[in-house]
N, C-alpha and C. Protein backbone atom coordinates (compact mmCIF):
# COMPACT_ATOMS: atom_id res chain seq x y z
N UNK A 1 0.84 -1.18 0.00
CA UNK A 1 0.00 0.00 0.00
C UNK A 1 0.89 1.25 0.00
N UNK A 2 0.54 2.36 -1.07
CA UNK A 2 1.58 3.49 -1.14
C UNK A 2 0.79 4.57 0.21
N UNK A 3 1.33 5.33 0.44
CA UNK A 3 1.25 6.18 2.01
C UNK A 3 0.52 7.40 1.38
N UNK A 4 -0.39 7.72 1.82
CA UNK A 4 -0.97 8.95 1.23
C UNK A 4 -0.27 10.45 1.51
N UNK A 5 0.17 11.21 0.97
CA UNK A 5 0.62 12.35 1.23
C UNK A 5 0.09 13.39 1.72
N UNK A 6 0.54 14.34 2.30
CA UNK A 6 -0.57 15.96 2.22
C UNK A 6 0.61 16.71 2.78
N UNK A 7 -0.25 17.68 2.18
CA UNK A 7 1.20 19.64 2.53
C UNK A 7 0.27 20.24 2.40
N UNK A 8 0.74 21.70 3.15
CA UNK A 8 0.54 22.85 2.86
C UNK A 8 1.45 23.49 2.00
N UNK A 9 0.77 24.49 0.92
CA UNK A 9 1.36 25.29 0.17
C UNK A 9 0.96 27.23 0.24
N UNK A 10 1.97 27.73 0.24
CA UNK A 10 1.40 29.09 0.18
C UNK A 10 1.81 29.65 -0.85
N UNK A 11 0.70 30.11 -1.78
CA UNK A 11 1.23 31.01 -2.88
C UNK A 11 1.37 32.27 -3.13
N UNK A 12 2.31 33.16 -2.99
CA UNK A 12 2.79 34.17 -3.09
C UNK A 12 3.70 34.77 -4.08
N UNK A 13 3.84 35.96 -4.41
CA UNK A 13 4.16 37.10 -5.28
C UNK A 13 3.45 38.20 -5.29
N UNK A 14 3.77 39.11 -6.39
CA UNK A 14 3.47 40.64 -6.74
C UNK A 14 1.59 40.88 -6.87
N UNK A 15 1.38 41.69 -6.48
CA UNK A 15 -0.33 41.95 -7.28
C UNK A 15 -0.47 41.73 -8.49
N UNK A 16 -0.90 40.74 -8.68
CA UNK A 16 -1.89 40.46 -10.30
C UNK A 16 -0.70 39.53 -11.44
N UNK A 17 -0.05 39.15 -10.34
CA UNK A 17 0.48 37.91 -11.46
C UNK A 17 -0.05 36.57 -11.88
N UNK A 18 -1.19 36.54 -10.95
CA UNK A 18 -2.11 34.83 -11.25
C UNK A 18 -2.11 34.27 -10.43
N UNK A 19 -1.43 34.32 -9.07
CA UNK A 19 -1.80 33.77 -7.87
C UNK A 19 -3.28 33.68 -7.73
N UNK A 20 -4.17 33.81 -7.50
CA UNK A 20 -5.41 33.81 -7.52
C UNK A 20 -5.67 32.77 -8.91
N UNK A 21 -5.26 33.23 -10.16
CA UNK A 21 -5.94 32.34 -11.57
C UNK A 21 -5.21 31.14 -10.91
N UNK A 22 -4.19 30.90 -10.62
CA UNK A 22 -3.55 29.22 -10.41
C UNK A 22 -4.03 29.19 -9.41
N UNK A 23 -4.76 29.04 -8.34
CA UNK A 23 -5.34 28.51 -7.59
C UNK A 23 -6.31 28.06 -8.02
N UNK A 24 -7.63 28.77 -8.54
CA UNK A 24 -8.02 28.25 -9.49
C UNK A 24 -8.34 27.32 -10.31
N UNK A 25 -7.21 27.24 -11.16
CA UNK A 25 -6.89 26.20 -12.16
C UNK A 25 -6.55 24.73 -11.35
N UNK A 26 -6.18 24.69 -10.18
CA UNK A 26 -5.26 23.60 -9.75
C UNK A 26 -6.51 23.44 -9.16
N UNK A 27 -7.45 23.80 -8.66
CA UNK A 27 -8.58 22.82 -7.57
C UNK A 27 -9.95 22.93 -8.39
N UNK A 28 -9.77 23.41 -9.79
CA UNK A 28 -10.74 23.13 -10.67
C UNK A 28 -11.80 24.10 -10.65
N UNK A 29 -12.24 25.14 -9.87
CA UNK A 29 -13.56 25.61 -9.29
C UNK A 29 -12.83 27.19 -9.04
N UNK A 30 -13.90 28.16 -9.24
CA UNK A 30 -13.25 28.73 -8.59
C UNK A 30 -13.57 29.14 -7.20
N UNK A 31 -12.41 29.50 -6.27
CA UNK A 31 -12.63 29.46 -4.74
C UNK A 31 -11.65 31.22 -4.69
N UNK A 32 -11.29 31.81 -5.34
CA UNK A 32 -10.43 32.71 -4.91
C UNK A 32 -10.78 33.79 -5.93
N UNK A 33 -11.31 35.60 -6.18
CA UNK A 33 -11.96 36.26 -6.55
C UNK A 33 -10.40 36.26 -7.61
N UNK A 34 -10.31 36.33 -8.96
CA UNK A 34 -9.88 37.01 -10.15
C UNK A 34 -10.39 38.64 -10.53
N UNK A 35 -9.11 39.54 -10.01
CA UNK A 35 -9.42 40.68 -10.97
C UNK A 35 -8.42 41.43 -11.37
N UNK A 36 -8.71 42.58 -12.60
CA UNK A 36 -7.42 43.36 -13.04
C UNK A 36 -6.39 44.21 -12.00
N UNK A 37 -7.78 44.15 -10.88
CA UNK A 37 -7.36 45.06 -9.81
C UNK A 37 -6.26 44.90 -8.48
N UNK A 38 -5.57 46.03 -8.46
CA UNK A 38 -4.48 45.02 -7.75
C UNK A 38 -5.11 45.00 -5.93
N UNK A 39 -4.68 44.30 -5.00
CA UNK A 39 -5.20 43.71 -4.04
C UNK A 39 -6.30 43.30 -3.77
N UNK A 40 -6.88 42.97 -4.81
CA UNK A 40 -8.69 42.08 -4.62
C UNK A 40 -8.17 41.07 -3.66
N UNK A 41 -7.35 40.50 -3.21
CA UNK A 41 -7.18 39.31 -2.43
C UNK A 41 -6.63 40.10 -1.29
N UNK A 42 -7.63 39.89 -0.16
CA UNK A 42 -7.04 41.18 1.20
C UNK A 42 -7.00 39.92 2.54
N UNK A 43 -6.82 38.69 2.33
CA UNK A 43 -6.96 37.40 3.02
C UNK A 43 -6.65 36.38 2.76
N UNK A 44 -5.92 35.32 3.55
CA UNK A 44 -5.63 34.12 2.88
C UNK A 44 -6.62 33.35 2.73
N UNK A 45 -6.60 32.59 1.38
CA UNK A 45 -7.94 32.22 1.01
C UNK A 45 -7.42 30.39 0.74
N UNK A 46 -8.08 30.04 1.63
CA UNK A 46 -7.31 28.52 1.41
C UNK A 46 -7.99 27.84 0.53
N UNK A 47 -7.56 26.66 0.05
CA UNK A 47 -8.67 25.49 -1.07
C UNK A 47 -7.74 24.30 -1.04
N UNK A 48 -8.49 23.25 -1.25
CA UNK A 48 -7.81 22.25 -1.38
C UNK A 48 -8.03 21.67 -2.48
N UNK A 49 -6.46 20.81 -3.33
CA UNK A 49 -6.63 19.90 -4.56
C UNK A 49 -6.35 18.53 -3.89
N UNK A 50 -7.06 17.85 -4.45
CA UNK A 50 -6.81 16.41 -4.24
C UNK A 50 -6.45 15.41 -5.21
N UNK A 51 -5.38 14.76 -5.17
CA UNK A 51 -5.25 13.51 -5.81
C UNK A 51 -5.63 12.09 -5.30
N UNK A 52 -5.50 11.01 -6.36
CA UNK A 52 -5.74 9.98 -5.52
C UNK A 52 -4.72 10.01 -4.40
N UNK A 53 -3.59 9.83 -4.81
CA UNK A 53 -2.46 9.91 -3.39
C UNK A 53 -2.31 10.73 -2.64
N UNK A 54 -2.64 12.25 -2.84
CA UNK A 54 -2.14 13.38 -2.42
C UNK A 54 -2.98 14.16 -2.19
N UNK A 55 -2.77 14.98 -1.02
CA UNK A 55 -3.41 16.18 -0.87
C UNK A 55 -3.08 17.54 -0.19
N UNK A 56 -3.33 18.56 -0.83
CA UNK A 56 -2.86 20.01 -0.85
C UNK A 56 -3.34 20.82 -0.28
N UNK A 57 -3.29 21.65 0.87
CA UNK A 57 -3.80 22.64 0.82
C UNK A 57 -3.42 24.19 0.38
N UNK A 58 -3.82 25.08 -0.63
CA UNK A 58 -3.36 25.91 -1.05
C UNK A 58 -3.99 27.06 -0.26
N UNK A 59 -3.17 27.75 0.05
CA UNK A 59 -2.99 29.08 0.78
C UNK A 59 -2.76 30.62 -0.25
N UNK A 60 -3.88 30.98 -1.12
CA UNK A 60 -3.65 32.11 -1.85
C UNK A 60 -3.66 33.75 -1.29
N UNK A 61 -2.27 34.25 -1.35
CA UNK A 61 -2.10 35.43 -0.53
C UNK A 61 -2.29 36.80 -1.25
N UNK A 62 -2.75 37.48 -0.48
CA UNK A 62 -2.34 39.14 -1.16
C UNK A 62 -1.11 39.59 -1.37
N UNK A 63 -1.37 40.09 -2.69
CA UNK A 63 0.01 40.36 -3.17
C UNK A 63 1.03 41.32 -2.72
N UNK A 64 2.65 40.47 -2.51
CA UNK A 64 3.39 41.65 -1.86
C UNK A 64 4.05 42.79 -2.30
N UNK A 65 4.28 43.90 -2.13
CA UNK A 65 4.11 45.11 -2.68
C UNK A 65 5.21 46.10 -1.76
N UNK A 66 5.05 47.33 -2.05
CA UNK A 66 6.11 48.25 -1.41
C UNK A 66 4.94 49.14 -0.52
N UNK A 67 4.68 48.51 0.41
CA UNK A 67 3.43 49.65 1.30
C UNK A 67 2.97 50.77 1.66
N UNK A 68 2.28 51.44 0.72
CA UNK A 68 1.76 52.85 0.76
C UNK A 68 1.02 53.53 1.53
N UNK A 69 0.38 52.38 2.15
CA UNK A 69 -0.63 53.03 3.13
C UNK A 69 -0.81 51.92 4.65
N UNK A 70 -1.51 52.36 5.45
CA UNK A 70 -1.11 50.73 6.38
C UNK A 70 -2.10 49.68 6.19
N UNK A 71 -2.85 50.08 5.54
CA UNK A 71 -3.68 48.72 4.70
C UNK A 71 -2.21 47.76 4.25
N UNK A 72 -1.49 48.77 3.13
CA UNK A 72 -0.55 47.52 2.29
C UNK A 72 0.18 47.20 3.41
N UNK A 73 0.56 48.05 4.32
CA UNK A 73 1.72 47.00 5.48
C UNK A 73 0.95 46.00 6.36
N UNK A 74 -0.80 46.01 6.08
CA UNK A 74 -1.18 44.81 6.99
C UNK A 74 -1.06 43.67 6.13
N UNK A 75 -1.21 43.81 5.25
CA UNK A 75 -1.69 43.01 4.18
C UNK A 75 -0.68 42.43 3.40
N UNK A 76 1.21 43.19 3.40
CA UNK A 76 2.01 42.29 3.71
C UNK A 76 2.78 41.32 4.49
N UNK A 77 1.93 42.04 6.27
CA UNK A 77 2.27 41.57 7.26
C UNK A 77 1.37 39.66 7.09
N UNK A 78 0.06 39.78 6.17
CA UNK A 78 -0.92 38.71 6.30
C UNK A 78 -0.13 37.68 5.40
N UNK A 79 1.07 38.42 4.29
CA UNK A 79 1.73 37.27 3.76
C UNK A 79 2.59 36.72 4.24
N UNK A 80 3.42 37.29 5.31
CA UNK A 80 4.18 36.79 5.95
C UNK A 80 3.93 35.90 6.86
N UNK A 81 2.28 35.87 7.72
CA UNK A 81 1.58 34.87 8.56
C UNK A 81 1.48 34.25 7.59
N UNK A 82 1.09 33.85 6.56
CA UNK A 82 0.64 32.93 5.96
C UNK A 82 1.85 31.90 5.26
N UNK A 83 2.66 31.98 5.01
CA UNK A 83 4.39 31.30 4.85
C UNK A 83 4.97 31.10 6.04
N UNK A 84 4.55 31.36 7.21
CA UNK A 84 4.83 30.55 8.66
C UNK A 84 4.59 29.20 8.54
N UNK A 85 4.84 28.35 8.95
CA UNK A 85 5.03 26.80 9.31
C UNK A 85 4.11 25.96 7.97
N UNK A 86 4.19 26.03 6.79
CA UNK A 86 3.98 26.00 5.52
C UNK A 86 5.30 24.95 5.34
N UNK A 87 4.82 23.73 4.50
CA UNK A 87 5.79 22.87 3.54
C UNK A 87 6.68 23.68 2.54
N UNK A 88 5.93 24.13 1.61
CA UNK A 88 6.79 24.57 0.91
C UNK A 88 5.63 26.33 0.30
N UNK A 89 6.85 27.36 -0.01
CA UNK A 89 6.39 28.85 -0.69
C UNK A 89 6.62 28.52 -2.02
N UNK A 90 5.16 28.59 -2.51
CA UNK A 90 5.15 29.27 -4.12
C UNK A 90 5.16 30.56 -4.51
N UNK A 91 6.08 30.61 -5.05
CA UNK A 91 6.13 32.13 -5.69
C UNK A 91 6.14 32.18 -6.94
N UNK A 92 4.81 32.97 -7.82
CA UNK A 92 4.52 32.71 -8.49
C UNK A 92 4.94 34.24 -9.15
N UNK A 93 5.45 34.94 -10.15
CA UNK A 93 5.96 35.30 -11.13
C UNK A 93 5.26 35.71 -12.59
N UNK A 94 5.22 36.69 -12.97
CA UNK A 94 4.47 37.30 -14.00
C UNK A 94 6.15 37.11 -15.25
N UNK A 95 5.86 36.02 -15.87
CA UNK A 95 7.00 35.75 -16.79
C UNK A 95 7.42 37.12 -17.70
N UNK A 96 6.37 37.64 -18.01
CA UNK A 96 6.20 38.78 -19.19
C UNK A 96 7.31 40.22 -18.53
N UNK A 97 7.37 40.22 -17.13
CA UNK A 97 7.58 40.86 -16.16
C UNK A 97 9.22 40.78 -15.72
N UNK A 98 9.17 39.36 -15.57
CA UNK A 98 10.42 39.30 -15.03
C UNK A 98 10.26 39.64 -13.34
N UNK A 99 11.72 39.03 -13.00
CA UNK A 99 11.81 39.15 -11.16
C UNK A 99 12.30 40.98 -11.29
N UNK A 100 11.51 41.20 -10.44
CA UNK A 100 12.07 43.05 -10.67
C UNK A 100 13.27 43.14 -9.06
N UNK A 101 13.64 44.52 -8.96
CA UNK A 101 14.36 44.69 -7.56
C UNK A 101 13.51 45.16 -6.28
N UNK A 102 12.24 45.05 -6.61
CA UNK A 102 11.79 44.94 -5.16
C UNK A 102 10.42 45.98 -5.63
């Protein structure tokens, strides 16, 4: 008998690179709001994918940013709770974009 797996995952990056669309895509449904707008995601919004063997829980975060107001410093403070005691950080990347300097 193979051992069933499970993790937590947290996905993180910039406002509006698809964190939200790949969540999404990976649990089939959608569970996490898509928009052009940047911080529609003001909460970690968890969902789970399941395989036969495996199972995930995904942790979709608000995007981290250079904080303008103390909304954005709570709301990078909520990504940083949320990559606490987490298997593994996705950081997910706007290819078109490139990794910028901050």
């Amino acid at each position: 008998m193979t051992a069933f797996r499970s993790g937590v995952v947290a996905v993180v990056g910039r406002p509006n690179v698809g964190k939200s669309t790949l969540v999404n895509a990976l649990v089939g449904q959608k569970v996490a709001i898509v928009s052009d707008k940047p911080q529609t995601t003001r909460r970690g919004i968890h969902a789970i994918w399941s395989t036969e063997g495996a199972q995930v829980v995904l942790t979709d975060t608000p995007g981290y940013h250079k904080p303008r107001t103390l909304l954005g410093v709570r709301l990078n403070e909520l990504v940083g709770d949320a990559v606490s005691g987490v298997d593994v950080v996705l950081h997910v990347v706007d290819a078109a974009a490139g990794v910028g300097t901050g």
